[in-house]
Protein backbone atom coordinates (compact mmCIF):
# COMPACT_ATOMS: atom_id res chain seq x y z
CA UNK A 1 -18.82 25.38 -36.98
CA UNK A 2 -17.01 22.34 -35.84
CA UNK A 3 -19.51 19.76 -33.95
CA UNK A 4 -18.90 19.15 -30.40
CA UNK A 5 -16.79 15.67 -29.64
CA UNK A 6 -19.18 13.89 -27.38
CA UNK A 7 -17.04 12.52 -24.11
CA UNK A 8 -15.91 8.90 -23.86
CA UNK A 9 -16.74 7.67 -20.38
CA UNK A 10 -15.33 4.65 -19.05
CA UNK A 11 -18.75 2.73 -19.07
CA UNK A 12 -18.36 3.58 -23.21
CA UNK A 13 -15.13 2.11 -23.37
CA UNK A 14 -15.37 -0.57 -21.39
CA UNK A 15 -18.72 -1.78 -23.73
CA UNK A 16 -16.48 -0.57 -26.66
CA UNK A 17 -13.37 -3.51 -25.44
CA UNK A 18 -15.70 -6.07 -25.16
CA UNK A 19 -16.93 -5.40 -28.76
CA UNK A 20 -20.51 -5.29 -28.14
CA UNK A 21 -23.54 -3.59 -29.35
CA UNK A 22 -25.16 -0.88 -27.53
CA UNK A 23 -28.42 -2.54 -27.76
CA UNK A 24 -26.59 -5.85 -26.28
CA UNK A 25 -24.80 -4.26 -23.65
CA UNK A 26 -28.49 -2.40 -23.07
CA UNK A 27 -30.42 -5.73 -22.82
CA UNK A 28 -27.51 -7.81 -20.31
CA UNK A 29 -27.66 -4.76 -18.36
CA UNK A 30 -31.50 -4.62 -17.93
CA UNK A 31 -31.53 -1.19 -19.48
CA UNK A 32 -32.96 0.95 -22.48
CA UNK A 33 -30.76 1.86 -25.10
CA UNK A 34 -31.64 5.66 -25.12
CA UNK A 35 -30.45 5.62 -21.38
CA UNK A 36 -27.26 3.90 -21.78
CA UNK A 37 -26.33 5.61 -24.69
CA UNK A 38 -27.20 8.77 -22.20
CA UNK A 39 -25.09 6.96 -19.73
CA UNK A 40 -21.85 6.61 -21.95
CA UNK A 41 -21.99 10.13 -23.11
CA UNK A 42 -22.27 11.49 -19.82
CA UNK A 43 -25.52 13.21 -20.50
CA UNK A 44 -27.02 11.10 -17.71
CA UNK A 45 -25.27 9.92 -14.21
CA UNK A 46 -25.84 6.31 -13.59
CA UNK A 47 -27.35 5.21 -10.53
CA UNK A 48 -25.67 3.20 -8.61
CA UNK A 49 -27.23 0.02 -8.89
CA UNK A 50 -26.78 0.01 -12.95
CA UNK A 51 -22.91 0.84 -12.26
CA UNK A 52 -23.19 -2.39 -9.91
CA UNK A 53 -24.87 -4.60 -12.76
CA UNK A 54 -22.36 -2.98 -15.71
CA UNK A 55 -19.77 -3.63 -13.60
CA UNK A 56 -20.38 -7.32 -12.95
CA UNK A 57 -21.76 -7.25 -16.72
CA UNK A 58 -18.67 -5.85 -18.54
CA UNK A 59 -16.59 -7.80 -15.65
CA UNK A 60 -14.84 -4.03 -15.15
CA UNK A 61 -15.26 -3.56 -11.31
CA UNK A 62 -13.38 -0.22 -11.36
CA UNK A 63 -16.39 1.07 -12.98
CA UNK A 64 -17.63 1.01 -8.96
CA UNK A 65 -14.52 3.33 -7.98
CA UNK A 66 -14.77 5.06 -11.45
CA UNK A 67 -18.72 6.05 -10.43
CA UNK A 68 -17.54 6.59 -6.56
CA UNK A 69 -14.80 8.79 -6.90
CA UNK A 70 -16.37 11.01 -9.91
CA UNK A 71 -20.27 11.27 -9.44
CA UNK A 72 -21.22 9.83 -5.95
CA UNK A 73 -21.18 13.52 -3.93
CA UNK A 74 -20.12 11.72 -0.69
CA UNK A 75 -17.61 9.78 -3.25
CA UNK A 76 -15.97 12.56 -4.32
CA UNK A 77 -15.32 14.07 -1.01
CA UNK A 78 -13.83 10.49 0.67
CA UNK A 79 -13.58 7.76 -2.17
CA UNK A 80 -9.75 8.51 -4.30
CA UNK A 81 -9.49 7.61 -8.21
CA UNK A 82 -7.84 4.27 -8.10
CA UNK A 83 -5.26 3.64 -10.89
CA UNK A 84 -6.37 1.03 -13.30
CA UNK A 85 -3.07 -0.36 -13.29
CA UNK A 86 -2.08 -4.03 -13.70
CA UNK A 87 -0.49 -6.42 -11.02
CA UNK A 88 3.66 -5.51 -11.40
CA UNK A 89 2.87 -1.56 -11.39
CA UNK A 90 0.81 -2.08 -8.55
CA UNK A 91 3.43 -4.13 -6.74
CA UNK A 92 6.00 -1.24 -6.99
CA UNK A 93 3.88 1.58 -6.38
CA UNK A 94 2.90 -0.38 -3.03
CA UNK A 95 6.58 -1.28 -1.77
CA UNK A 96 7.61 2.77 -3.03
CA UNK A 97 4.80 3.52 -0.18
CA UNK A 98 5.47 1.19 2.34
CA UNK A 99 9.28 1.96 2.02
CA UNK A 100 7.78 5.95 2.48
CA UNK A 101 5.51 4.60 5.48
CA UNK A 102 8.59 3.63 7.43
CA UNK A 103 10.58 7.32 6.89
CA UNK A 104 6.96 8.78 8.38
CA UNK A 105 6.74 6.30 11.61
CA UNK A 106 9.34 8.49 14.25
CA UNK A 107 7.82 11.71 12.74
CA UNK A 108 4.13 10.45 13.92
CA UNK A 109 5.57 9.17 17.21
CA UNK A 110 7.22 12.83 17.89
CA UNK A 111 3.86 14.71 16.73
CA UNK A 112 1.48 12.62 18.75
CA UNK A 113 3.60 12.03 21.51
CA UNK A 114 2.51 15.27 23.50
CA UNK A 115 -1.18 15.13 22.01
CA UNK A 116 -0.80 18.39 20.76
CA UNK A 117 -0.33 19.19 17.15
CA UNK A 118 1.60 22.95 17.17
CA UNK A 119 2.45 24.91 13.87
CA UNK A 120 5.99 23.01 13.71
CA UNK A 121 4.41 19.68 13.12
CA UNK A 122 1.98 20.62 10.89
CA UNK A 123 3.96 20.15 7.46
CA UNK A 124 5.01 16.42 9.12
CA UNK A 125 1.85 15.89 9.76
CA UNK A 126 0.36 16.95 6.30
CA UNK A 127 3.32 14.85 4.31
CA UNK A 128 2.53 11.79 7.09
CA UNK A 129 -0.69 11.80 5.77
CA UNK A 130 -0.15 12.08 2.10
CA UNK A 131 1.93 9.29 2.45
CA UNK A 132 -0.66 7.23 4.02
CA UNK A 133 -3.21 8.06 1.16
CA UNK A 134 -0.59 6.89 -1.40
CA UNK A 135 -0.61 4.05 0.78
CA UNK A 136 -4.22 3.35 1.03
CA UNK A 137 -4.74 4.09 -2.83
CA UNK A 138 -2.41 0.87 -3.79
CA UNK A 139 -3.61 -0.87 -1.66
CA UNK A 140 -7.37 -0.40 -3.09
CA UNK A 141 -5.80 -0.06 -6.40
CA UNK A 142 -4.56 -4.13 -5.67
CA UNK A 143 -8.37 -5.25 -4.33
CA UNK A 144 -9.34 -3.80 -7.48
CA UNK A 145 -6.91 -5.34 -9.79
CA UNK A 146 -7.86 -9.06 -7.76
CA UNK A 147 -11.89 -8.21 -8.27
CA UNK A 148 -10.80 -7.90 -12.12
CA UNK A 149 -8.97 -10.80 -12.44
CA UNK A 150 -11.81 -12.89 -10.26
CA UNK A 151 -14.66 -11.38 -12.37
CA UNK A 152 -12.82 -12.84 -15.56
CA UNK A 153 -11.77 -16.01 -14.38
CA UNK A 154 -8.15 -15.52 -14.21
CA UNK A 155 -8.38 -16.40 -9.63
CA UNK A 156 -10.85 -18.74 -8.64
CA UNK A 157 -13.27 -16.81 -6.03
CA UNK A 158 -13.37 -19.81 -3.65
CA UNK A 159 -10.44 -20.25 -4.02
CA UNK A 160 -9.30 -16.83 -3.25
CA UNK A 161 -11.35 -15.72 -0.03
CA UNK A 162 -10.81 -18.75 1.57
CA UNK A 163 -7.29 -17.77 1.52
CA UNK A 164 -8.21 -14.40 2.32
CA UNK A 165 -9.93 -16.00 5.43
CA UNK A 166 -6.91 -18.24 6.22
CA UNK A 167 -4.92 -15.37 6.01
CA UNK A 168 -7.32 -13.40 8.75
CA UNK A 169 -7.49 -16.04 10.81
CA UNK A 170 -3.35 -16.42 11.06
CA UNK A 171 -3.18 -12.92 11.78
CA UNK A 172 -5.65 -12.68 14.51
């Protein structure tokens, strides 16, 4: 009888890139070995705060949306699998939304207009807000491409939010 293929989880993988040991990985993360090695095979759920620390650790923050999205219970329910995509995929998949955001605006207008939402809206309303999740996933999918390339040194941090803060303070 064939032996069961034990999964690969993304905290496995993301060890795996960076070519480390388990016992390394175990001792920068402040952790045993038997419970990462529990950990990658998805015999044991992280907590949270470990995700935090491998995250920061591996310099991988979509292992946060990764643990949200899959094993948080309130997660699953409200947090959507971001794309691990890179910066030019993102870019397109962002405009392709906005671009879809603009089709939806008069259809909103009409539905809300009378307050009431009646059985001839509902579709509308239902592809209005798919849209709107496409739209809110590329735009988290871009925060967590910029956390990437901050957490490995490719955008200062400093540098970064106090553009981020320039850039809330203009549009204030």
């Amino acid at each position: 009888m064939a032996e069961a293929k034990t999964p690969t989880t993304p905290y496995r993988s993301r060890r795996m890139a960076l070519g480390w040991s388990r016992e390394h990985a175990a001792e920068k993360i402040g952790v045993s070995d038997d419970k990462l090695e529990r950990i990658e095979n998805g015999k044991q759920r992280p907590n949270p705060q470990d995700v935090l620390i491998m995250s920061e650790v591996y310099q991988a923050p979509e292992l946060c949306n990764f643990y949200c999205s899959t094993d948080c219970e309130i997660g699953k329910r409200y947090v959507p699998r971001v794309p691990d995509s890179e910066l030019p995929g993102i870019i397109l998949h962002l405009l392709d939304s906005v671009y879809e955001v603009e089709d939806i605006e008069k259809s909103l207008v009409r539905i809300t207009a009378d307050d009431v939402i009646d059985e001839s809206e509902v579709e509308s309303l239902a592809d209005a807000q798919y849209t709107l999740e496409r739209l809110s996933v590329m735009v988290e999918a871009l925060q967590l491409c910029i956390e990437r390339k901050i957490s490995r040194g490719e955008i200062s941090r400093d540098a970064y939010c106090a553009a981020y803060e320039k850039a809330e303070r203009r549009k204030r």
